[in-house]
N, C-alpha and C. Protein backbone atom coordinates (compact mmCIF):
# COMPACT_ATOMS: atom_id res chain seq x y z
N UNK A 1 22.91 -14.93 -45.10
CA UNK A 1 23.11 -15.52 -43.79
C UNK A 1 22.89 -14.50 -42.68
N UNK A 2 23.49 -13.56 -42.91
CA UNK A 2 23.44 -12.37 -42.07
C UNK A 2 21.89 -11.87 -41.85
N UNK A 3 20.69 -11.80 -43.00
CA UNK A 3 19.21 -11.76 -42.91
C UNK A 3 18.85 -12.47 -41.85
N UNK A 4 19.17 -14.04 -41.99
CA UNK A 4 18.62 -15.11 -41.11
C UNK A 4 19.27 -14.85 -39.64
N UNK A 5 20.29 -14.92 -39.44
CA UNK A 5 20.51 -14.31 -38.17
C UNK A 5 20.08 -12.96 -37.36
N UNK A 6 20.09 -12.42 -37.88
CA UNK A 6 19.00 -11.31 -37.51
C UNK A 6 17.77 -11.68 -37.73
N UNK A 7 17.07 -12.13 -38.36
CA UNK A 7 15.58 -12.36 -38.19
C UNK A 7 15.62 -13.71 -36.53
N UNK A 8 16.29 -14.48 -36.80
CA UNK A 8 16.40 -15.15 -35.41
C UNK A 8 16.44 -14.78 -34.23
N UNK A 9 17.49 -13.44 -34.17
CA UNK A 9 17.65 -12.76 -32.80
C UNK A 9 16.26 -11.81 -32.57
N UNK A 10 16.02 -11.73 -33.73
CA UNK A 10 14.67 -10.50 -33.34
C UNK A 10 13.27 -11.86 -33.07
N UNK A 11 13.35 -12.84 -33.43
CA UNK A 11 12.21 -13.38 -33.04
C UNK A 11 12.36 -14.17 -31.72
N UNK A 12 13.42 -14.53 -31.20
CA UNK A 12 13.75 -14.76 -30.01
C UNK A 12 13.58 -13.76 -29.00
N UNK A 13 13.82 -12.70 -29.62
CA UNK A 13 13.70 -11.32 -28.51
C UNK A 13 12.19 -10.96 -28.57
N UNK A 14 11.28 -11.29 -29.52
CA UNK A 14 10.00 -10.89 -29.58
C UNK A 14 9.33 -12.19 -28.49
N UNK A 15 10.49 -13.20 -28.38
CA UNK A 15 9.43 -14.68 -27.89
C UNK A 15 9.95 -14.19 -26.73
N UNK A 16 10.71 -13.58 -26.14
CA UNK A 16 10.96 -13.16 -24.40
C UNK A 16 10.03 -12.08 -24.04
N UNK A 17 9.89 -11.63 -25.05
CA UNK A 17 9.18 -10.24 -24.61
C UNK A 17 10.08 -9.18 -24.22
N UNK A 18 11.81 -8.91 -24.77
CA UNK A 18 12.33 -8.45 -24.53
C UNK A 18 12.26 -7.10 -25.62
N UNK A 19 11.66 -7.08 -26.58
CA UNK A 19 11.69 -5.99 -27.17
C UNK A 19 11.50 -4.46 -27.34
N UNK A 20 10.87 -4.41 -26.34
CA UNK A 20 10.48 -3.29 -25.48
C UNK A 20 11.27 -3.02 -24.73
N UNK A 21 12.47 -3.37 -24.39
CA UNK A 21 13.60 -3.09 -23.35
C UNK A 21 13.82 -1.52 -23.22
N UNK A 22 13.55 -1.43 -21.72
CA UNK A 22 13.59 0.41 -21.54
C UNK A 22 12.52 1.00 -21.67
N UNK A 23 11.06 0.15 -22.21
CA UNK A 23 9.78 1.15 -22.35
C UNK A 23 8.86 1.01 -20.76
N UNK A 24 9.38 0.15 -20.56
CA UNK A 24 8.23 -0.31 -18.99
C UNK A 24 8.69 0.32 -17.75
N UNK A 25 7.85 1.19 -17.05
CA UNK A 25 8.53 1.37 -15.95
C UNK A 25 9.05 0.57 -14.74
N UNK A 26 9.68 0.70 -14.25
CA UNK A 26 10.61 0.07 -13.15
C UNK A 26 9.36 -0.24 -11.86
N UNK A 27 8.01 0.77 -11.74
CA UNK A 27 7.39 0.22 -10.77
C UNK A 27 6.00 -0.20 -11.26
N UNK A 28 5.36 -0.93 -10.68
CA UNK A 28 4.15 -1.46 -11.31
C UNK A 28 3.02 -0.28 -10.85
N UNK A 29 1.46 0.23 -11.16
CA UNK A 29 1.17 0.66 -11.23
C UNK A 29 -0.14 0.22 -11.29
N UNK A 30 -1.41 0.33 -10.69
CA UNK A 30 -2.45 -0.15 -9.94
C UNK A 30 -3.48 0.10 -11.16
N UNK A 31 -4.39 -0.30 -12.10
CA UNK A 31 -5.01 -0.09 -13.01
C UNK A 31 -6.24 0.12 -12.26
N UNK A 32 -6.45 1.62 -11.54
CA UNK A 32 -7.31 2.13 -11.12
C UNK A 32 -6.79 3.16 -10.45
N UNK A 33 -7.45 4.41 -10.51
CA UNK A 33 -7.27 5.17 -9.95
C UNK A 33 -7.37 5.63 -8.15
N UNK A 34 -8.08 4.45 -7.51
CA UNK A 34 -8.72 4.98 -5.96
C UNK A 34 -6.76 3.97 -5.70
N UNK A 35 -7.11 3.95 -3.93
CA UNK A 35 -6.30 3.58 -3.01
C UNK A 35 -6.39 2.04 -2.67
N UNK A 36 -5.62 1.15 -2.90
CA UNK A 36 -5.53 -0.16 -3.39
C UNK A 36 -4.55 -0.41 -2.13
N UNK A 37 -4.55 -1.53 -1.14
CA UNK A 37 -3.77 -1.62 0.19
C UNK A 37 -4.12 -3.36 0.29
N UNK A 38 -2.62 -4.46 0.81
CA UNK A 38 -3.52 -5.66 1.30
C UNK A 38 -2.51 -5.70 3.11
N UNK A 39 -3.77 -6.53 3.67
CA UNK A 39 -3.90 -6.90 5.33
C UNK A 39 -3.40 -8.21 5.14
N UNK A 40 -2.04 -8.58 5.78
CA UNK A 40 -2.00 -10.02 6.25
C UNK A 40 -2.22 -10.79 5.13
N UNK A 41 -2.08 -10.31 3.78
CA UNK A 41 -1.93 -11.26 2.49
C UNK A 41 -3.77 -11.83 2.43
N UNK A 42 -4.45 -11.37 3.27
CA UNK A 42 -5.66 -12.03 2.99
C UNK A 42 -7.03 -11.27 3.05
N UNK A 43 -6.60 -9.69 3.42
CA UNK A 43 -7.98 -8.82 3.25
C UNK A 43 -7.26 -8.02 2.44
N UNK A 44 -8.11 -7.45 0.91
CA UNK A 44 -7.63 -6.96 0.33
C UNK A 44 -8.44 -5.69 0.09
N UNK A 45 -8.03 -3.95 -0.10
CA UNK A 45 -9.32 -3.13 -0.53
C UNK A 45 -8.04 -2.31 -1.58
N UNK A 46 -9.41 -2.68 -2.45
CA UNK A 46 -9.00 -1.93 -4.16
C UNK A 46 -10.10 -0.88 -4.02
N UNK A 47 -9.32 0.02 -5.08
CA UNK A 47 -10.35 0.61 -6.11
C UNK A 47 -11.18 2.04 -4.88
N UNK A 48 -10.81 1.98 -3.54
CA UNK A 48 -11.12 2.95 -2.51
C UNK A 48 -11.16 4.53 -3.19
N UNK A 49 -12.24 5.13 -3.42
CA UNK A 49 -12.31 6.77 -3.58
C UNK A 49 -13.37 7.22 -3.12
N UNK A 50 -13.49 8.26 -2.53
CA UNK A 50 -14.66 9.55 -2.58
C UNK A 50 -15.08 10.08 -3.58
N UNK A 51 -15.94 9.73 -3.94
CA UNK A 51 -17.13 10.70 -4.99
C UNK A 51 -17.52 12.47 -4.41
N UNK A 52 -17.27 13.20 -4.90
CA UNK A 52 -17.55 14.59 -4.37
C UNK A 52 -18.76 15.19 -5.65
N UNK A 53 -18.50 16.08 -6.06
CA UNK A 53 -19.92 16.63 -6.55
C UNK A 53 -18.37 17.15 -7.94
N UNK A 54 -19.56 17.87 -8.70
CA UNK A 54 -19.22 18.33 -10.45
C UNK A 54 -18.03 19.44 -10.10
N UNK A 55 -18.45 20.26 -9.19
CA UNK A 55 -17.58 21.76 -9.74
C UNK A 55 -16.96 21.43 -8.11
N UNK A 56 -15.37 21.79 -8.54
CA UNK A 56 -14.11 21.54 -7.34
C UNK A 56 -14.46 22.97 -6.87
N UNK A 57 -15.44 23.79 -7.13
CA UNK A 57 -15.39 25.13 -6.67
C UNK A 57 -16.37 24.93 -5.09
N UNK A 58 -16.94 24.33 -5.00
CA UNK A 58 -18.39 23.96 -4.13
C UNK A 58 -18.63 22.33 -3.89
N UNK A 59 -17.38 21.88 -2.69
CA UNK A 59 -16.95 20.68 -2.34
C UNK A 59 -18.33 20.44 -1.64
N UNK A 60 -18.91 18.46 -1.72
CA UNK A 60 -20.02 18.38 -1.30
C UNK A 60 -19.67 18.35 0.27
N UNK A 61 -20.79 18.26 1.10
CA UNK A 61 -20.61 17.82 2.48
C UNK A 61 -20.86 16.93 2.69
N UNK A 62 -21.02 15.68 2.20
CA UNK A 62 -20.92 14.84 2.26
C UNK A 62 -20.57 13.93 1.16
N UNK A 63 -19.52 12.92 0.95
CA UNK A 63 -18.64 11.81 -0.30
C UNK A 63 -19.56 10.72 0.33
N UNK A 64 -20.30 10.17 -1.24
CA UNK A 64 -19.84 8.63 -0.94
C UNK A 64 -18.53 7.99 -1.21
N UNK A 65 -18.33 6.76 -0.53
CA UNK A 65 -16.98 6.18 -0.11
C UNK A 65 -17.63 4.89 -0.67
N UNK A 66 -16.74 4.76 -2.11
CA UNK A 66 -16.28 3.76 -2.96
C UNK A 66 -15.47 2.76 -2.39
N UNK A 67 -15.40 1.62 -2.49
CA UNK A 67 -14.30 0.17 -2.19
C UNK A 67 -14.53 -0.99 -2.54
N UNK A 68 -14.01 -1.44 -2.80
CA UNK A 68 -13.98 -2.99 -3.24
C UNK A 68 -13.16 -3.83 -2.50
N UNK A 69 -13.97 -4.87 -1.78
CA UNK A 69 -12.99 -5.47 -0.53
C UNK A 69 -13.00 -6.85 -0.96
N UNK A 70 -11.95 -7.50 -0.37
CA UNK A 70 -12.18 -9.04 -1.00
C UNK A 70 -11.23 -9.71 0.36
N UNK A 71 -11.78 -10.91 0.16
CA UNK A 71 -10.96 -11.82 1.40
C UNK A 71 -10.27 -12.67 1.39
N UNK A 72 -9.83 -13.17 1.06
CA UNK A 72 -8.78 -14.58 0.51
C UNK A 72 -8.35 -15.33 1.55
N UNK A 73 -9.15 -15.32 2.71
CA UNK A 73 -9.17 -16.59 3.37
C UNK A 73 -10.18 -17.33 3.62
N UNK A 74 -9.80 -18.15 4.66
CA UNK A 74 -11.05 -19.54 4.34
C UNK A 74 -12.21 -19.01 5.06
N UNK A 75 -12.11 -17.86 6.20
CA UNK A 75 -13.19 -17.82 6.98
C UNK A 75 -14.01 -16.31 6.89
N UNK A 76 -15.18 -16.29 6.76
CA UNK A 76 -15.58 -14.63 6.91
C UNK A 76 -14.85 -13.47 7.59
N UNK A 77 -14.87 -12.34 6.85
CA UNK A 77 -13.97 -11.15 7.75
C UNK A 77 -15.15 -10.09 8.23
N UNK A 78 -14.99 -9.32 8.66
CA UNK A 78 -16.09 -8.15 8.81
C UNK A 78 -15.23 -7.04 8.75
N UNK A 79 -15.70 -6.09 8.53
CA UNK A 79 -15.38 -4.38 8.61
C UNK A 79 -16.13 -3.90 9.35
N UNK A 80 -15.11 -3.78 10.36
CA UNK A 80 -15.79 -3.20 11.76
C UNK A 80 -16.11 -1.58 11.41
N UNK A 81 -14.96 -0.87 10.95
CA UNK A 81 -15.43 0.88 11.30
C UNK A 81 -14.24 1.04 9.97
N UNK A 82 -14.00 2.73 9.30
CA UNK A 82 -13.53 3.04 8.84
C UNK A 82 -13.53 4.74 9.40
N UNK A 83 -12.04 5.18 9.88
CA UNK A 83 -12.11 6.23 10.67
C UNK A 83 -11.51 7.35 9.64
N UNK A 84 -11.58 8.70 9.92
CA UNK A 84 -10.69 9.48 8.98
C UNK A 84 -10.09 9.80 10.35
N UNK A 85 -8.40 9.61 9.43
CA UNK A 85 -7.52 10.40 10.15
C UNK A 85 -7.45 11.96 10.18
N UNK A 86 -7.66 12.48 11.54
CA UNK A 86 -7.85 14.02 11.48
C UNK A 86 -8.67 15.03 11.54
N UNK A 87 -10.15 14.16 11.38
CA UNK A 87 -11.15 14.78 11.61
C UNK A 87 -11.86 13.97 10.48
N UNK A 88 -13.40 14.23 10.77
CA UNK A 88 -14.12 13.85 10.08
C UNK A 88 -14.69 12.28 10.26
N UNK A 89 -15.77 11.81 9.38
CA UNK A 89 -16.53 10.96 10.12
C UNK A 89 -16.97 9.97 9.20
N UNK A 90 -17.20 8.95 9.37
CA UNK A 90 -17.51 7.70 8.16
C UNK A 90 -18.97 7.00 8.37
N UNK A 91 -19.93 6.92 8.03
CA UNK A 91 -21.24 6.20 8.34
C UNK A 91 -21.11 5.13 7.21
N UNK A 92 -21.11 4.35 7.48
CA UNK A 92 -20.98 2.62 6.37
C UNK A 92 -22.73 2.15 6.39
N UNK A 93 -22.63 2.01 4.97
CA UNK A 93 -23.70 1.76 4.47
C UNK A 93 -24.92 0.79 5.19
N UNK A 94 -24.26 -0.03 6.22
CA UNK A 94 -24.58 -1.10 7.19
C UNK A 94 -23.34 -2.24 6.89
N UNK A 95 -23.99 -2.89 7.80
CA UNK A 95 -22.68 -4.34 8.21
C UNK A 95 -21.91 -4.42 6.95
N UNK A 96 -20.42 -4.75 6.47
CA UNK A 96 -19.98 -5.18 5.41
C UNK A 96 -19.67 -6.49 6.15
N UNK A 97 -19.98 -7.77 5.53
CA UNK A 97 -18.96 -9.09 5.91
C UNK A 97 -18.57 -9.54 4.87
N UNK A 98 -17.54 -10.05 4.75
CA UNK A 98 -16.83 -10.73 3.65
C UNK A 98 -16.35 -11.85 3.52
N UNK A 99 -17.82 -12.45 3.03
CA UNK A 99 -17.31 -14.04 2.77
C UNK A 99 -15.76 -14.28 1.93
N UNK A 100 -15.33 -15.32 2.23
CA UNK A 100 -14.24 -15.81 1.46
C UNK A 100 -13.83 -15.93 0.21
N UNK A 101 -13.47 -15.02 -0.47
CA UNK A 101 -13.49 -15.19 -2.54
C UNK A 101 -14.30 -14.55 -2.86
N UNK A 102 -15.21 -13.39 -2.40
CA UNK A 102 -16.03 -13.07 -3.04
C UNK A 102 -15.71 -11.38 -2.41
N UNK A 103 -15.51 -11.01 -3.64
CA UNK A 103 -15.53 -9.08 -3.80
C UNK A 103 -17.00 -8.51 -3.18
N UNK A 104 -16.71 -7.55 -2.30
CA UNK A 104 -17.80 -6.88 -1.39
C UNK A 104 -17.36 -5.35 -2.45
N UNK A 105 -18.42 -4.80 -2.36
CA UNK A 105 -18.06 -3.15 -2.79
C UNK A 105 -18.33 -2.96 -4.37
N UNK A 106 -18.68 -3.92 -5.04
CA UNK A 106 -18.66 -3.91 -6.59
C UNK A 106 -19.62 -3.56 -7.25
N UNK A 107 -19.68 -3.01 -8.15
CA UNK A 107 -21.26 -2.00 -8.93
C UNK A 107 -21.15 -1.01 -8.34
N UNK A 108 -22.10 0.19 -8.43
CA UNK A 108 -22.16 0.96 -8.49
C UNK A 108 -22.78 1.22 -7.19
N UNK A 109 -22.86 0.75 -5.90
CA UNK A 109 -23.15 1.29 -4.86
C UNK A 109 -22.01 1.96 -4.08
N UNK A 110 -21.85 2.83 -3.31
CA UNK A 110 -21.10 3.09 -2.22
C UNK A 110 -21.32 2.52 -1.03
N UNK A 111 -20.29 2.50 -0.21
CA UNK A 111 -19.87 1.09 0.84
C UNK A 111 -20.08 1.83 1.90
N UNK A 112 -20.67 3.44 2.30
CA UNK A 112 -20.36 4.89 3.09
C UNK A 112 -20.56 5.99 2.83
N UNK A 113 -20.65 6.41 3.49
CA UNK A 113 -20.04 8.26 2.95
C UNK A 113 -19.34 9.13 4.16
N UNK A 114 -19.07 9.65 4.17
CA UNK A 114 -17.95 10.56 4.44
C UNK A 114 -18.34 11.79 4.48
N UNK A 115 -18.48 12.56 5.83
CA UNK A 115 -18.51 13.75 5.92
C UNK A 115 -16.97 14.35 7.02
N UNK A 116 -17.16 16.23 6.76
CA UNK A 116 -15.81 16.86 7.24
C UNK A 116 -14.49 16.60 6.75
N UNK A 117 -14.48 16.23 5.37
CA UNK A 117 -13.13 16.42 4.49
C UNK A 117 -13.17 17.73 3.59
N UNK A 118 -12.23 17.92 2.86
CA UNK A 118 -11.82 19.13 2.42
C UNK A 118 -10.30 19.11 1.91
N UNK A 119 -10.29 17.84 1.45
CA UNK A 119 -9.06 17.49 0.44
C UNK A 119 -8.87 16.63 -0.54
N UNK A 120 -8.24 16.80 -1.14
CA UNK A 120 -7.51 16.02 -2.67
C UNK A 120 -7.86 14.46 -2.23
N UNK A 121 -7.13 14.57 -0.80
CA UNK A 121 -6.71 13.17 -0.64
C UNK A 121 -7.36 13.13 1.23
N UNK A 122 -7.64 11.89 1.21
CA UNK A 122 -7.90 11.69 2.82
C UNK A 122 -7.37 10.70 3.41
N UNK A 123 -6.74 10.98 4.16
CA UNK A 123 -6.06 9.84 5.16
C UNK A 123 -6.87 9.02 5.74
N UNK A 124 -7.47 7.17 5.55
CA UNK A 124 -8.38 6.86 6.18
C UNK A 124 -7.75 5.44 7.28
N UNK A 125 -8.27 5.28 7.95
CA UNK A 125 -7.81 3.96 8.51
C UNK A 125 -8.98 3.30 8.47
N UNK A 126 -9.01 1.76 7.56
CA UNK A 126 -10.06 0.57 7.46
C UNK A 126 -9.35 -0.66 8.88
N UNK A 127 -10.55 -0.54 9.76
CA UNK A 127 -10.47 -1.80 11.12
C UNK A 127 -11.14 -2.78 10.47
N UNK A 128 -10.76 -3.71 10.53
CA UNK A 128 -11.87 -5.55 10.33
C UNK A 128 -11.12 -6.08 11.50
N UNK A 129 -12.15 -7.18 11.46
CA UNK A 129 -12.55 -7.84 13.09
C UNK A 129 -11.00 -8.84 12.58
N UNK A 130 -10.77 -9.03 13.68
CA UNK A 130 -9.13 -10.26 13.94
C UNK A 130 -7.97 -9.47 13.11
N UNK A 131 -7.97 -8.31 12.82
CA UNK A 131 -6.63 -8.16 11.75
C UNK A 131 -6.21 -6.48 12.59
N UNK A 132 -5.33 -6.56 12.25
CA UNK A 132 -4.42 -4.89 12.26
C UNK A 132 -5.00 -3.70 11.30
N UNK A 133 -5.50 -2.57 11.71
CA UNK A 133 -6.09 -1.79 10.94
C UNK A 133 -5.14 -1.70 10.29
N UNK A 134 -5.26 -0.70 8.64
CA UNK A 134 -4.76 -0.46 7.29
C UNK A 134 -5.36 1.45 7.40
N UNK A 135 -3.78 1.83 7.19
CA UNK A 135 -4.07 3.11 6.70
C UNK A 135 -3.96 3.31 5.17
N UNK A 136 -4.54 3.93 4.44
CA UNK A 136 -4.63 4.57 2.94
C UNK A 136 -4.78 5.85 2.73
N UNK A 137 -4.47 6.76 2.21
CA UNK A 137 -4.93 7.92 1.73
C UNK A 137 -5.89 7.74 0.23
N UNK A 138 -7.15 7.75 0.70
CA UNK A 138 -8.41 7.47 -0.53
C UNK A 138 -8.59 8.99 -1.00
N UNK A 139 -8.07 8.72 -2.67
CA UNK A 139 -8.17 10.06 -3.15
C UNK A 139 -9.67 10.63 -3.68
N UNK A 140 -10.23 11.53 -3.96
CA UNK A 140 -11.28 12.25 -4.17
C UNK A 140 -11.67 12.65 -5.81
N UNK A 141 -12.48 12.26 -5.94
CA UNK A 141 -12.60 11.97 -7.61
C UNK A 141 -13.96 12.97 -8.07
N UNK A 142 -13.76 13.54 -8.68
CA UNK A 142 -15.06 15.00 -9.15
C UNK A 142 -16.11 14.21 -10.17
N UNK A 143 -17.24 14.41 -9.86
CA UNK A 143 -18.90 13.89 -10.46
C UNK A 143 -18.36 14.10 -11.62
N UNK A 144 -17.12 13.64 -12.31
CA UNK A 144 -17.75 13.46 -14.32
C UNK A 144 -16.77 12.37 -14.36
N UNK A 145 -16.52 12.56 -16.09
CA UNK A 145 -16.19 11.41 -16.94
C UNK A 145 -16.67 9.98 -16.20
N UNK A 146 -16.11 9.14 -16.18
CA UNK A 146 -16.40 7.95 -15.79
C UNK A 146 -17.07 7.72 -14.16
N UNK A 147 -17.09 8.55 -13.65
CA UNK A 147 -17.38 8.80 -12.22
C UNK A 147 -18.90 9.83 -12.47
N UNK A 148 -19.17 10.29 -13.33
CA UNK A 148 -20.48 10.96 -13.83
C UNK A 148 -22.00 10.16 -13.47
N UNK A 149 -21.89 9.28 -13.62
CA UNK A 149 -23.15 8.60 -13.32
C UNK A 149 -23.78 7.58 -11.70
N UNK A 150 -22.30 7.60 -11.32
CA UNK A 150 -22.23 7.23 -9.72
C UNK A 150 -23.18 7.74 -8.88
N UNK A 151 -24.17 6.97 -8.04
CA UNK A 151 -24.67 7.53 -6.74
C UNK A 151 -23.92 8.34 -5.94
N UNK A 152 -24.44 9.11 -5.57
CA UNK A 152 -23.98 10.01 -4.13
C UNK A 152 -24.07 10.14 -2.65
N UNK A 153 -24.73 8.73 -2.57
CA UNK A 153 -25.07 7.91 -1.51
C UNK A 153 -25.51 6.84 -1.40
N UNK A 154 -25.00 5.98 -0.21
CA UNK A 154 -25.60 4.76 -0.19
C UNK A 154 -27.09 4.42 -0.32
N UNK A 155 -27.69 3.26 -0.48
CA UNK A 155 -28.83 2.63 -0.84
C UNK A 155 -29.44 2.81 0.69
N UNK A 156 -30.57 2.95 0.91
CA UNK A 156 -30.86 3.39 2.56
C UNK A 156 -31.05 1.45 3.31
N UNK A 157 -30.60 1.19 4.20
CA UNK A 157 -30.68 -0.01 4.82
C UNK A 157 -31.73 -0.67 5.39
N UNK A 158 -32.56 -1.72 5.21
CA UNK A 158 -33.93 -1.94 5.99
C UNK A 158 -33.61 -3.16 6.39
């Protein structure tokens, strides 16, 4: 009797998903490494990093600037400018607009690049048209492992 009751409590605890009690951390945690921020519940930018070059010894002068933007409302958004806080300067690949439901920034292009940084991390502020700018600190990610095969600049605009 004592078997069956214990096999009960443990399959009840396996059907909550309580079995793991104490292994999960207390905060959730962004399954990506860049700077992940949402506007007004309806502009969203994931997945934000600088691409720099191979060796942290000989920082490039110029990052492309990685993002993935998405919109979750009914009407187009635009991305007006993206400034660095503190110095330094952002050239965007040309116009971003962002239709409604549909991820801007995805594959392997960069959305920018970024010159006059010289850190780990960069403080950026993203403006779109009708909303309150969004500050992030977009961290800086070195030319290998999975980041190895990335462009180093945007696609030129015609």
């Amino acid at each position: 009797m004592r078997a069956i009751s214990s096999a009960m409590i443990g399959m009840a605890l396996a059907a909550t998903g309580c079995t793991s009690l104490g292994t999960y951390p207390s905060q959730t945690y962004a399954p990506n490494s860049g700077a992940n921020a949402d506007l007004q519940g309806v502009l969203h930018l994931r997945n934000a990093f600088l691409l720099d070059g191979a060796d942290p010894d000989s920082p490039s002068p110029q990052l492309a600037l990685y993002a993935v933007l998405i919109n979750s409302g009914s009407r187009p958004a635009r991305l007006d400018r993206i400034t660095v806080d503190g110095g330094g300067s952002v050239q965007l690949a040309g116009p971003i607009t962002l239709p409604p439901n549909q991820p801007v920034g995805t594959g392997d292009k960069p959305i920018g690049t970024v010159s006059g940084v010289r850190s780990a991390t960069v403080p950026m502020t993203f403006a779109f048209s009708g909303a309150a700018p969004i500050r992030v600190n977009v961290p800086v990610q070195l030319r290998a492992g999975e980041y190895a095969n990335l462009p180093t600049a945007p696609p030129p605009t015609g």
